[in-house]
Protein backbone atom coordinates (compact mmCIF):
# COMPACT_ATOMS: atom_id res chain seq x y z
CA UNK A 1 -18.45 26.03 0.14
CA UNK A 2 -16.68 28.40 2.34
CA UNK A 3 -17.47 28.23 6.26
CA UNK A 4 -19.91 29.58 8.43
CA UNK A 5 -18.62 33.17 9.25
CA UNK A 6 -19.79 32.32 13.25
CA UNK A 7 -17.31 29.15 13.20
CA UNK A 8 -14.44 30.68 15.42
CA UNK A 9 -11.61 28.75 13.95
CA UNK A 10 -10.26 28.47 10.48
CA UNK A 11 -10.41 26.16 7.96
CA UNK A 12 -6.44 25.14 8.83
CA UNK A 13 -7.72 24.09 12.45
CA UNK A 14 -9.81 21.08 10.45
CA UNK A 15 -7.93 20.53 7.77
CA UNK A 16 -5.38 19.64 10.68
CA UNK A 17 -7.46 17.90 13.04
CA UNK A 18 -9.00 15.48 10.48
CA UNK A 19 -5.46 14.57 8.73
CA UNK A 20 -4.20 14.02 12.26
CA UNK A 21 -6.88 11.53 12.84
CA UNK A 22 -6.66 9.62 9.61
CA UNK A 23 -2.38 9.44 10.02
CA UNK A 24 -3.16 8.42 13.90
CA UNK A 25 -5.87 5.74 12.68
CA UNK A 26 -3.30 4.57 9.96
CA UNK A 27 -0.61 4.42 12.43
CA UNK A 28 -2.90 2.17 14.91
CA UNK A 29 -3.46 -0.33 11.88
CA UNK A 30 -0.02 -0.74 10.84
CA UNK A 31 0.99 -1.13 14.25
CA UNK A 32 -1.53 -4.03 14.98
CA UNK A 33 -1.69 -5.31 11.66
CA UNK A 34 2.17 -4.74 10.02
CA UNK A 35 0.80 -7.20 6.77
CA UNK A 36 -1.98 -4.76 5.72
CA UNK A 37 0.03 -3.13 2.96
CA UNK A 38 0.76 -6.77 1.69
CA UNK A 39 -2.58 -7.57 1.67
CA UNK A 40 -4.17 -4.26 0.17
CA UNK A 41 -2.07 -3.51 -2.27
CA UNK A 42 -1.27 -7.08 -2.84
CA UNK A 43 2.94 -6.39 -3.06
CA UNK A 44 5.97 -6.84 -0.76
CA UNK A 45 8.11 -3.60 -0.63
CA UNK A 46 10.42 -5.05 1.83
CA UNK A 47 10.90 -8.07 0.66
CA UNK A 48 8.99 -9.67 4.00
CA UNK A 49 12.09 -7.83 6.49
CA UNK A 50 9.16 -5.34 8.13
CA UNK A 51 11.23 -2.16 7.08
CA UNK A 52 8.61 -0.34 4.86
CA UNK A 53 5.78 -1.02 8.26
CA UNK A 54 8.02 0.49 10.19
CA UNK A 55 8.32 3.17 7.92
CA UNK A 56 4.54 3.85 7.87
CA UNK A 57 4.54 3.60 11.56
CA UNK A 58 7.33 6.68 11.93
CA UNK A 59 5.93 8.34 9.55
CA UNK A 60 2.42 8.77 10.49
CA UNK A 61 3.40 9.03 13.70
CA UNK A 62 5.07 12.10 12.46
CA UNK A 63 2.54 13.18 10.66
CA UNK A 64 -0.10 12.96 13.52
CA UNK A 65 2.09 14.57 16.18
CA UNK A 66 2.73 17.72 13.74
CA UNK A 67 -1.04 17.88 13.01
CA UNK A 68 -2.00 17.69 16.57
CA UNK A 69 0.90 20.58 17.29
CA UNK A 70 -0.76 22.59 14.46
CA UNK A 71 -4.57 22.06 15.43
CA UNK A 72 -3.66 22.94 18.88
CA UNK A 73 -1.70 26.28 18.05
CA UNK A 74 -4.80 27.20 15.66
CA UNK A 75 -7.29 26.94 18.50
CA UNK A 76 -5.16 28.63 20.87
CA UNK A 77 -4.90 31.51 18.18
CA UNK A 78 -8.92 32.04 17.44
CA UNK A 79 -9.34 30.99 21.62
CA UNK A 80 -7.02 33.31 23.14
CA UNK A 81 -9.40 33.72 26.15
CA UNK A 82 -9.60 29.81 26.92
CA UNK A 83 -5.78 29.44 26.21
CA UNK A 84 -5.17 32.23 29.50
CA UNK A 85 -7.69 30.31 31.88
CA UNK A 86 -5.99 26.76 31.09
CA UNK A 87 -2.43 28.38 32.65
């Protein structure tokens, strides 16, 4: 279904926005609860040493930081107007 024609951003903006939340809320768990890929997926990557949580943890934090970036150069794109009154 595409979107409404009177939505001023694109479909990128959300796409971005909502994978940056999901990466930042899957960096938050790992971070408070390393074990949680033990216990979902019910295996030991790592061998119990932590690497592979610390793994997740850069890489979503990656992953959230470039989505944010993206989101934000999106709306400042289709909000040129607000973008000039925030300087």
């Amino acid at each position: 279904m595409p979107f409404p024609q009177s939505s001023p951003v694109s479909p990128r903006f959300w796409l971005e926005t909502v994978l940056g939340a999901l990466s930042g809320l899957l960096f938050l768990i790992t971070v408070v609860w390393p074990a949680w890929i033990e216990t979902v997926f019910g295996l030991d990557p790592d061998a119990g040493n932590g690497a592979a949580e610390w793994l997740v943890v850069a890489a979503t934090a990656v992953v959230t930081a470039v989505c944010a970036l993206g989101a934000r150069i999106e709306w400042r794109r289709t909000h040129p107007s607000s973008a000039r009154a925030a300087r």
